[in-house]
PDB file of N, CA and C in Angstrom:
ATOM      1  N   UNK A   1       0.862  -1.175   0.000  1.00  0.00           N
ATOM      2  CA  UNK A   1       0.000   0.000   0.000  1.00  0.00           C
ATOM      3  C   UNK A   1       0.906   1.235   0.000  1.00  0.00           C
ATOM      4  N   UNK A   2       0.550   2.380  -1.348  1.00  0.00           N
ATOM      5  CA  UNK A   2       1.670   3.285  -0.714  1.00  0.00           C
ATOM      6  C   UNK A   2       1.224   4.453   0.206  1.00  0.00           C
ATOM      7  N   UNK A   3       1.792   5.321  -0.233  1.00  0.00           N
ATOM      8  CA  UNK A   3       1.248   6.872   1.066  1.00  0.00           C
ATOM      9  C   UNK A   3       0.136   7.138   0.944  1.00  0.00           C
ATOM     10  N   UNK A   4      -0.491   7.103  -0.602  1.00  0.00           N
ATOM     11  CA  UNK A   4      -1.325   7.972  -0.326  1.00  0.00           C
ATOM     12  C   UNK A   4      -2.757   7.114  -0.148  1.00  0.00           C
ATOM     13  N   UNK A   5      -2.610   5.994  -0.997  1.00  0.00           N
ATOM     14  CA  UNK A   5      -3.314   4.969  -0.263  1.00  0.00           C
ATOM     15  C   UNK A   5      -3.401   4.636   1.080  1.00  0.00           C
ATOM     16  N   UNK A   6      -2.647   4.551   2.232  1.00  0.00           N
ATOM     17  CA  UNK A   6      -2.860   4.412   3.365  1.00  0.00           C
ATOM     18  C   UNK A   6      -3.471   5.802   3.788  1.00  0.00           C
ATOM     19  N   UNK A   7      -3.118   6.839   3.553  1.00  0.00           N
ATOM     20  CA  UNK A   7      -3.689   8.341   3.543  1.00  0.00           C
ATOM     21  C   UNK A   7      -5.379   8.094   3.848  1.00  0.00           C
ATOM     22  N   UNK A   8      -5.510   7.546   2.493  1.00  0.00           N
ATOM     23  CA  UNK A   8      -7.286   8.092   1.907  1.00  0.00           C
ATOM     24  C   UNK A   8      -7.648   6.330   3.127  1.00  0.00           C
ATOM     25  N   UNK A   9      -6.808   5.293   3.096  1.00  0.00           N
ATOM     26  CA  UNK A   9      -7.499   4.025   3.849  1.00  0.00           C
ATOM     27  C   UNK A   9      -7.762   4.746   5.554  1.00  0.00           C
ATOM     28  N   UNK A  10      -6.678   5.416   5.845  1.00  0.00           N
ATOM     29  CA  UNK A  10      -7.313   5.730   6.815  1.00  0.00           C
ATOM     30  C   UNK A  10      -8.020   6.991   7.876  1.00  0.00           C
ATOM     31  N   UNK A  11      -8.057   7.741   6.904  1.00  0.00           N
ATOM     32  CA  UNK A  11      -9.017   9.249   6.149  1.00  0.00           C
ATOM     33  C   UNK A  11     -10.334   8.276   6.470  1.00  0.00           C
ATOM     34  N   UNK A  12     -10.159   7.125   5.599  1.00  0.00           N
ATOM     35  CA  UNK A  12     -11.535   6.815   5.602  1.00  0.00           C
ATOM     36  C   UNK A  12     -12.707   5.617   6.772  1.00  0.00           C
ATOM     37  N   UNK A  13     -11.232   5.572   7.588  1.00  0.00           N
ATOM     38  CA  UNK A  13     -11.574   4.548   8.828  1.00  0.00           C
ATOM     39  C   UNK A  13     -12.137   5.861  10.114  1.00  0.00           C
ATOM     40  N   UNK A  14     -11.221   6.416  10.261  1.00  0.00           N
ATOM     41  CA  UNK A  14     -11.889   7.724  10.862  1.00  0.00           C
ATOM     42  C   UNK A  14     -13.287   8.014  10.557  1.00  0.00           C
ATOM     43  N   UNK A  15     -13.367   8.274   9.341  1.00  0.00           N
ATOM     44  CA  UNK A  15     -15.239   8.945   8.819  1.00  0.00           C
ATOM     45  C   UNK A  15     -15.679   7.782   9.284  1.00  0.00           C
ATOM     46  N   UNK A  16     -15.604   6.591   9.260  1.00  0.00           N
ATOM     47  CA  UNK A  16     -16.406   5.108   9.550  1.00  0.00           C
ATOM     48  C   UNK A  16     -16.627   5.001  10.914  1.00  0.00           C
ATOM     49  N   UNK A  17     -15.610   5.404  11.632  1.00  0.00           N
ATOM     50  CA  UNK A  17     -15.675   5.790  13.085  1.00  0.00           C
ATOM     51  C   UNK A  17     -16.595   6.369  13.290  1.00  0.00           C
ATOM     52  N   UNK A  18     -16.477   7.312  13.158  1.00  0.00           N
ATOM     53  CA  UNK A  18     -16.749   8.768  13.416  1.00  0.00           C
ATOM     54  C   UNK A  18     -18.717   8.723  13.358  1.00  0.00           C
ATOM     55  N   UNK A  19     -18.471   7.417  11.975  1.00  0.00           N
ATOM     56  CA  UNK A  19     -20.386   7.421  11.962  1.00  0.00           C
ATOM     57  C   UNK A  19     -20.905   6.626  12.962  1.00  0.00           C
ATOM     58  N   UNK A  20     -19.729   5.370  13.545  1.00  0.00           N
ATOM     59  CA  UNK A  20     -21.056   4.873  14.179  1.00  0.00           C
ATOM     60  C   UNK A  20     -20.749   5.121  15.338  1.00  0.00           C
ATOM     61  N   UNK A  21     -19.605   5.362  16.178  1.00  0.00           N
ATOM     62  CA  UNK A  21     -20.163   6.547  17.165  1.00  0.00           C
ATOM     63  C   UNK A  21     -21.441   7.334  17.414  1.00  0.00           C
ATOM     64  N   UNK A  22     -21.507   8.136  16.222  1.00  0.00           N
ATOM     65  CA  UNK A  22     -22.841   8.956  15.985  1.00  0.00           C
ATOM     66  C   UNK A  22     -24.205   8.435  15.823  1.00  0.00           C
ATOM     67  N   UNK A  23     -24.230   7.133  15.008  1.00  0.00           N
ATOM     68  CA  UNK A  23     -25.561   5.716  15.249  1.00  0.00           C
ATOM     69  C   UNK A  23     -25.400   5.711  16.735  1.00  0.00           C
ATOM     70  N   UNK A  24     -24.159   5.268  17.412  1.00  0.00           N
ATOM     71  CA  UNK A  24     -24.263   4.634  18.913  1.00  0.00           C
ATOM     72  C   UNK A  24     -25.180   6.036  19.776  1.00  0.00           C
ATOM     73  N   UNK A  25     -24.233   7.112  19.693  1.00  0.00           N
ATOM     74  CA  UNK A  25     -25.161   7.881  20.240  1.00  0.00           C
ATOM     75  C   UNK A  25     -25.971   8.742  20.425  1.00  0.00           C
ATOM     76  N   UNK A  26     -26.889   8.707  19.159  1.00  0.00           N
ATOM     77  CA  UNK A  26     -27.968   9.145  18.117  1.00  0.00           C
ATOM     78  C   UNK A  26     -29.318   9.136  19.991  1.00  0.00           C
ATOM     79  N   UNK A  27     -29.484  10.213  19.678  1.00  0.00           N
ATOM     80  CA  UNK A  27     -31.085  10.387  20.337  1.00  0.00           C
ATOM     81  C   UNK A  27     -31.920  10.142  19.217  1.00  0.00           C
ATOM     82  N   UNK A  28     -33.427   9.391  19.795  1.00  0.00           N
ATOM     83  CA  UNK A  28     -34.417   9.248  19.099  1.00  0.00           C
ATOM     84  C   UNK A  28     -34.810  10.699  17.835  1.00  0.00           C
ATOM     85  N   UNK A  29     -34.604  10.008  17.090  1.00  0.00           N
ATOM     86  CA  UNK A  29     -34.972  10.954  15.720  1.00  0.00           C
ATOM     87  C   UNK A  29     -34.635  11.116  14.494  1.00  0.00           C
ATOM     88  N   UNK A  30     -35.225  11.505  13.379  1.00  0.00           N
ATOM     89  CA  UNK A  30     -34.821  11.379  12.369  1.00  0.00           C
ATOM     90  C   UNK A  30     -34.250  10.266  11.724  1.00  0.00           C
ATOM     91  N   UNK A  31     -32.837  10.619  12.662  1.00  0.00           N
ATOM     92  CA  UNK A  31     -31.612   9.578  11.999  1.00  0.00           C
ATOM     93  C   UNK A  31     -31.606   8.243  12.925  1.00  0.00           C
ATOM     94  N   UNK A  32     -32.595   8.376  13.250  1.00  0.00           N
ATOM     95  CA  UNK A  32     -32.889   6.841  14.112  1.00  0.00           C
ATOM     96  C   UNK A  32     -33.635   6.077  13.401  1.00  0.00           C
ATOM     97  N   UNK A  33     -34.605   6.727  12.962  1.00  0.00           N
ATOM     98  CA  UNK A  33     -36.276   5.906  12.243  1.00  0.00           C
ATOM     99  C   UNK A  33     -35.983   6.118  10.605  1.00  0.00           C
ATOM    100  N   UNK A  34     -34.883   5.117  10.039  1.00  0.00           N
ATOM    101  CA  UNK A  34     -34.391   5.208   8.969  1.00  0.00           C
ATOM    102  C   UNK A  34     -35.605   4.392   8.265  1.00  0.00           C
ATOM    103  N   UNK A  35     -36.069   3.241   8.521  1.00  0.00           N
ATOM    104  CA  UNK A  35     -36.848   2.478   8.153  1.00  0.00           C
ATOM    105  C   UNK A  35     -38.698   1.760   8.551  1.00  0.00           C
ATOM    106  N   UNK A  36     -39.282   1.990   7.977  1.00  0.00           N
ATOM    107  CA  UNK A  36     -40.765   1.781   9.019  1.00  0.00           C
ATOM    108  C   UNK A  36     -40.848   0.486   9.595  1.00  0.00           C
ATOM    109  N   UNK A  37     -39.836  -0.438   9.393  1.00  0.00           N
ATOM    110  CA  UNK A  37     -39.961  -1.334  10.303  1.00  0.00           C
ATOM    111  C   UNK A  37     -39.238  -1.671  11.174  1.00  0.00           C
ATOM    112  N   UNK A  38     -37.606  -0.732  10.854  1.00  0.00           N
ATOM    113  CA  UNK A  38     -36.777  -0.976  11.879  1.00  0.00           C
ATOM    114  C   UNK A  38     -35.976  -0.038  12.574  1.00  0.00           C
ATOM    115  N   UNK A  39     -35.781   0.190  13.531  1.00  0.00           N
ATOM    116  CA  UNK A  39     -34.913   1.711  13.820  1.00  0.00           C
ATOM    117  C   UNK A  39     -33.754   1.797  14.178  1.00  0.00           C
ATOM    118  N   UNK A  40     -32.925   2.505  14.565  1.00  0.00           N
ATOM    119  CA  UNK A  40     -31.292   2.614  15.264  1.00  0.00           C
ATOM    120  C   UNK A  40     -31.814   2.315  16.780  1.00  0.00           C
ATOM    121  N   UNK A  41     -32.981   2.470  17.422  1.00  0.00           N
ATOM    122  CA  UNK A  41     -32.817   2.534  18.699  1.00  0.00           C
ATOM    123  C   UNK A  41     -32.659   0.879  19.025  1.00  0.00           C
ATOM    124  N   UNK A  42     -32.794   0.318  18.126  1.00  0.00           N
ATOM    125  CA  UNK A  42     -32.330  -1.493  18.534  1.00  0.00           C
ATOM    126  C   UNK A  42     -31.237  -1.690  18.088  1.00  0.00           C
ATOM    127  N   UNK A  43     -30.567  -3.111  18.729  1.00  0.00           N
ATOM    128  CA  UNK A  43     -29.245  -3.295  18.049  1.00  0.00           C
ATOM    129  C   UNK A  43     -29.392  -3.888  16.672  1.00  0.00           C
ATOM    130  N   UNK A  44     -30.591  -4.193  16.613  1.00  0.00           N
ATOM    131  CA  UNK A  44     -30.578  -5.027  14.863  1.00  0.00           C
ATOM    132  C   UNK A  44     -30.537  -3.539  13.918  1.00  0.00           C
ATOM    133  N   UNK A  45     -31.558  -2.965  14.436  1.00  0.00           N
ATOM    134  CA  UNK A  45     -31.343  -1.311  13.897  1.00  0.00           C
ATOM    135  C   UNK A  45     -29.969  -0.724  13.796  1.00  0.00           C
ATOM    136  N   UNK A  46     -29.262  -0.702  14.744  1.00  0.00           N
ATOM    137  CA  UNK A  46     -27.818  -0.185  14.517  1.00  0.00           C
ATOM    138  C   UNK A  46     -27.351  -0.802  13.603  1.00  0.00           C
ATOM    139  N   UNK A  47     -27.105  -2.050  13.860  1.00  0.00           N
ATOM    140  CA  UNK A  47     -26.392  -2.763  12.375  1.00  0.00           C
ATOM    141  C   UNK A  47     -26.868  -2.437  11.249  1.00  0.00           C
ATOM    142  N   UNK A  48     -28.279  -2.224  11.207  1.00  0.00           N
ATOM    143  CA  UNK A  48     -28.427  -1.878   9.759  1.00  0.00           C
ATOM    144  C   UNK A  48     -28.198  -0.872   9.074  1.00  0.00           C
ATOM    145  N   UNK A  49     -27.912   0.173  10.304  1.00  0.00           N
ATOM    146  CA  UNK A  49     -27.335   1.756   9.572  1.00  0.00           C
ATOM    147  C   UNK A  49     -26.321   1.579   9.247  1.00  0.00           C
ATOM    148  N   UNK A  50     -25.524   0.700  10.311  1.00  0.00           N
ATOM    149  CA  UNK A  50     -23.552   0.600  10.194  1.00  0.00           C
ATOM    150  C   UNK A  50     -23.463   0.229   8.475  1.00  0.00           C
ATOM    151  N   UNK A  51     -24.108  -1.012   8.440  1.00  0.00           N
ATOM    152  CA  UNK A  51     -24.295  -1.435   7.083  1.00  0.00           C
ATOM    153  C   UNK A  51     -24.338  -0.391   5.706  1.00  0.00           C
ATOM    154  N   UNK A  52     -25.537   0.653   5.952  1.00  0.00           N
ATOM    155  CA  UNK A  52     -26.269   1.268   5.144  1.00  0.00           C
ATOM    156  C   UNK A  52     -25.126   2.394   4.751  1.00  0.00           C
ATOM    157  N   UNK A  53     -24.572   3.102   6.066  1.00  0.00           N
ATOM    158  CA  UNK A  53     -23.599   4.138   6.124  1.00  0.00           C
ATOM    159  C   UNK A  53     -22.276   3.652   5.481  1.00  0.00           C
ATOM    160  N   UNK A  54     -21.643   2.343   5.873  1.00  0.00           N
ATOM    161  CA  UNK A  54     -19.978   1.814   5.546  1.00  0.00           C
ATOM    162  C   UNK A  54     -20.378   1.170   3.774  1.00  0.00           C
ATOM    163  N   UNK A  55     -21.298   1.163   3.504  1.00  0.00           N
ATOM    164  CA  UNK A  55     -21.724   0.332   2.210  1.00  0.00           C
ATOM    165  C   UNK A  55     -21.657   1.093   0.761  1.00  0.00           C
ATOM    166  N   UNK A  56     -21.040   2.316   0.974  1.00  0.00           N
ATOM    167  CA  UNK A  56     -21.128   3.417  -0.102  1.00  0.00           C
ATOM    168  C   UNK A  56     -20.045   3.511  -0.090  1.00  0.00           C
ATOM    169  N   UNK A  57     -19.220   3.325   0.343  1.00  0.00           N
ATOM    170  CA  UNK A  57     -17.829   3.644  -0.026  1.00  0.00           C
ATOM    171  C   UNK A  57     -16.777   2.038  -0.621  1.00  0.00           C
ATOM    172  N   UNK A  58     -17.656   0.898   0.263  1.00  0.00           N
ATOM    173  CA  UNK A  58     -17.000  -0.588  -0.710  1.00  0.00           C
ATOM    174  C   UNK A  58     -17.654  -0.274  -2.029  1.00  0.00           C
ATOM    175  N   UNK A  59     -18.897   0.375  -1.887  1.00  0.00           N
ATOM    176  CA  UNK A  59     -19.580   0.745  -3.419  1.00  0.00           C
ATOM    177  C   UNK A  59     -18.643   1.370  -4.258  1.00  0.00           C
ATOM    178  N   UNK A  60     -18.052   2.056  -3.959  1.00  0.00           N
ATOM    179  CA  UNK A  60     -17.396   3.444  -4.781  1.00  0.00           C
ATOM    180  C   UNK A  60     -16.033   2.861  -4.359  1.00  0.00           C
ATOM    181  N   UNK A  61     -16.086   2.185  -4.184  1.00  0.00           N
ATOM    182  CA  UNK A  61     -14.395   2.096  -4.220  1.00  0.00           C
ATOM    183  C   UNK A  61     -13.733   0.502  -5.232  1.00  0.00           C
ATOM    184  N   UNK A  62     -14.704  -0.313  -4.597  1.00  0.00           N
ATOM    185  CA  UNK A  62     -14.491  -1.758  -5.335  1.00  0.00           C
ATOM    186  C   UNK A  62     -15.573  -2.135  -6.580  1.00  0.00           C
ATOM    187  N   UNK A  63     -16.614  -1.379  -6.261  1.00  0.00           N
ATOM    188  CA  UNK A  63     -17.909  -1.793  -7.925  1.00  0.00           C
ATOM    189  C   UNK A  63     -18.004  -1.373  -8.383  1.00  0.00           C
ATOM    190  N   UNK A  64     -18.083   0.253  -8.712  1.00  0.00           N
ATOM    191  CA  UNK A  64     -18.863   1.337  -9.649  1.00  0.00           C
ATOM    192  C   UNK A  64     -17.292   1.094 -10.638  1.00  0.00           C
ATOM    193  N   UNK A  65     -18.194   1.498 -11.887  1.00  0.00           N
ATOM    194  CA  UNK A  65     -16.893   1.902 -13.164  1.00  0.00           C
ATOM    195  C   UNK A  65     -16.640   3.568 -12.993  1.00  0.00           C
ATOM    196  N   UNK A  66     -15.358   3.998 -13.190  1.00  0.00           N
ATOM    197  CA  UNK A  66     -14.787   5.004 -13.510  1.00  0.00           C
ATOM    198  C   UNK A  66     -15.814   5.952 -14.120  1.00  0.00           C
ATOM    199  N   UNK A  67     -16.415   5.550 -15.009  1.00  0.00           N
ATOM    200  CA  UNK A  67     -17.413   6.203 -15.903  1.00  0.00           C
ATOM    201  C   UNK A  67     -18.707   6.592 -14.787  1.00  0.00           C
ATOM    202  N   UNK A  68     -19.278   5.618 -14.387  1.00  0.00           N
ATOM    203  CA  UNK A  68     -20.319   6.161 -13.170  1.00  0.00           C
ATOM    204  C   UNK A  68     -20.103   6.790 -12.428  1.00  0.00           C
ATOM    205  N   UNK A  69     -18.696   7.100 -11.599  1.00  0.00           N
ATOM    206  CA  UNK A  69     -18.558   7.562 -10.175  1.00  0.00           C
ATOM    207  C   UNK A  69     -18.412   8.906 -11.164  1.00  0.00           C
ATOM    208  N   UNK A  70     -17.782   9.710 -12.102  1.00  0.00           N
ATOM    209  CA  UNK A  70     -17.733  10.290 -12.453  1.00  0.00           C
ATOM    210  C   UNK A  70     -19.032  11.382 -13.248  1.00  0.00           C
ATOM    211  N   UNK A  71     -19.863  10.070 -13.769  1.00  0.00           N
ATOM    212  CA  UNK A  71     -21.506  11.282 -13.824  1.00  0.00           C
ATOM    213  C   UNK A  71     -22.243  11.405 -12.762  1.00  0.00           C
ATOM    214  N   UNK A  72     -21.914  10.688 -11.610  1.00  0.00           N
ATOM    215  CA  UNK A  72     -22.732  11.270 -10.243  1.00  0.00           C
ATOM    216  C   UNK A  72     -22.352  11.917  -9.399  1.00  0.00           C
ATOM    217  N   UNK A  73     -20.897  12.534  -9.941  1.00  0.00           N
ATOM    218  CA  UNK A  73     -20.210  13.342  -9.519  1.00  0.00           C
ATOM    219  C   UNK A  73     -20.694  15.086  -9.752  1.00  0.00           C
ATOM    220  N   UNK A  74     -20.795  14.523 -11.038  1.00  0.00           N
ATOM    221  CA  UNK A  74     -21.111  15.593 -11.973  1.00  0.00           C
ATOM    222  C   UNK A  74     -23.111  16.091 -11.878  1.00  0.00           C
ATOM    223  N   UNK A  75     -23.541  14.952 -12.217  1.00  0.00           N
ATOM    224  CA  UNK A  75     -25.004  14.830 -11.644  1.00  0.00           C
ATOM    225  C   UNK A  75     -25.754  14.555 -12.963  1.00  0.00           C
ATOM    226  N   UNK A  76     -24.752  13.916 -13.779  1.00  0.00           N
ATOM    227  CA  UNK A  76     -25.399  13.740 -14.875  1.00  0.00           C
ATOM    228  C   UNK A  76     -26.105  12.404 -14.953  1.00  0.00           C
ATOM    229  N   UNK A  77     -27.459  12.022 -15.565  1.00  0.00           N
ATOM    230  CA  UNK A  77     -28.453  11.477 -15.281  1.00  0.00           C
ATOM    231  C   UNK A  77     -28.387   9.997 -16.417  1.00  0.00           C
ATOM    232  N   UNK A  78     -27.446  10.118 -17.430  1.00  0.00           N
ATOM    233  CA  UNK A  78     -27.307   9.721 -18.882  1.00  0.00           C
ATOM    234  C   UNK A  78     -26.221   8.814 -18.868  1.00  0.00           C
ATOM    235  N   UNK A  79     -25.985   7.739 -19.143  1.00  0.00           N
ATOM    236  CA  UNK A  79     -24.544   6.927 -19.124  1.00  0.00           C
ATOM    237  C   UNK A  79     -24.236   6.213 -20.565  1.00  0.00           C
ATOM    238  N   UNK A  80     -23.489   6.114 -20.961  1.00  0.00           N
ATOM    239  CA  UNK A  80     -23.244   5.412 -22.272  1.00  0.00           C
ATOM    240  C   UNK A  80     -23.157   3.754 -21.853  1.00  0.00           C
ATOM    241  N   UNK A  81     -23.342   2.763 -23.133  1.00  0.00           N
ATOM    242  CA  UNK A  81     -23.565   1.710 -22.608  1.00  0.00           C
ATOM    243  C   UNK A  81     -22.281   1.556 -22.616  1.00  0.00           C
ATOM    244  N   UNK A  82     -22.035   0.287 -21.489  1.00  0.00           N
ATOM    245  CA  UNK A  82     -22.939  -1.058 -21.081  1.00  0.00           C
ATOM    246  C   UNK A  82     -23.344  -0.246 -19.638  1.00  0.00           C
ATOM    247  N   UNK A  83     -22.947   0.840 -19.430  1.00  0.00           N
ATOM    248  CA  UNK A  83     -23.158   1.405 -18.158  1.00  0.00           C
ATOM    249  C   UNK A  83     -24.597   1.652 -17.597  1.00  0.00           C
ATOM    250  N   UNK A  84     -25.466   2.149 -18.031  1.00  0.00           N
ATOM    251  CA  UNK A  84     -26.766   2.389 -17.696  1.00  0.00           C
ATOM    252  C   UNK A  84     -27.687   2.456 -18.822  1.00  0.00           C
TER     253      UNK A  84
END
């Protein structure tokens, strides 16, 4: 791994931290009642935010093509094939 890779790996363990801290100690609201059947105030609920929150960045880092991360960057709605 070089610098700047370990840089952004752990840039990005911090933000991961940093969220579920904020799930752990989330008061009832909003960002609790993510789902109508399940909430953060349970532990099955927590996991599912941890999930929901850490799951966008294995997204964007290991699946999306170059080409996608780049029109939703941009906000463009249109992809050339095989992309969308």
């Amino acid at each position: 791994m070089n610098s700047v890779d370990e840089k952004l790996f752990l840039a990005r363990q911090t933000i991961i931290k940093d969220t579920f801290f904020s799930i752990i100690n989330a008061q009832k609201n909003d960002l609790t009642c993510e789902c109508a059947n399940l909430n953060a105030d349970t532990p099955a609920g927590m996991m599912m935010k941890f999930s929901s929150e850490t799951s966008r960045y294995f997204v964007s880092d290991y699946l999306l093509f170059e080409e996608v991360i780049n029109a939703v960057r941009r906000g463009l709605p249109r992809l050339s094939p095989p992309y969308g």
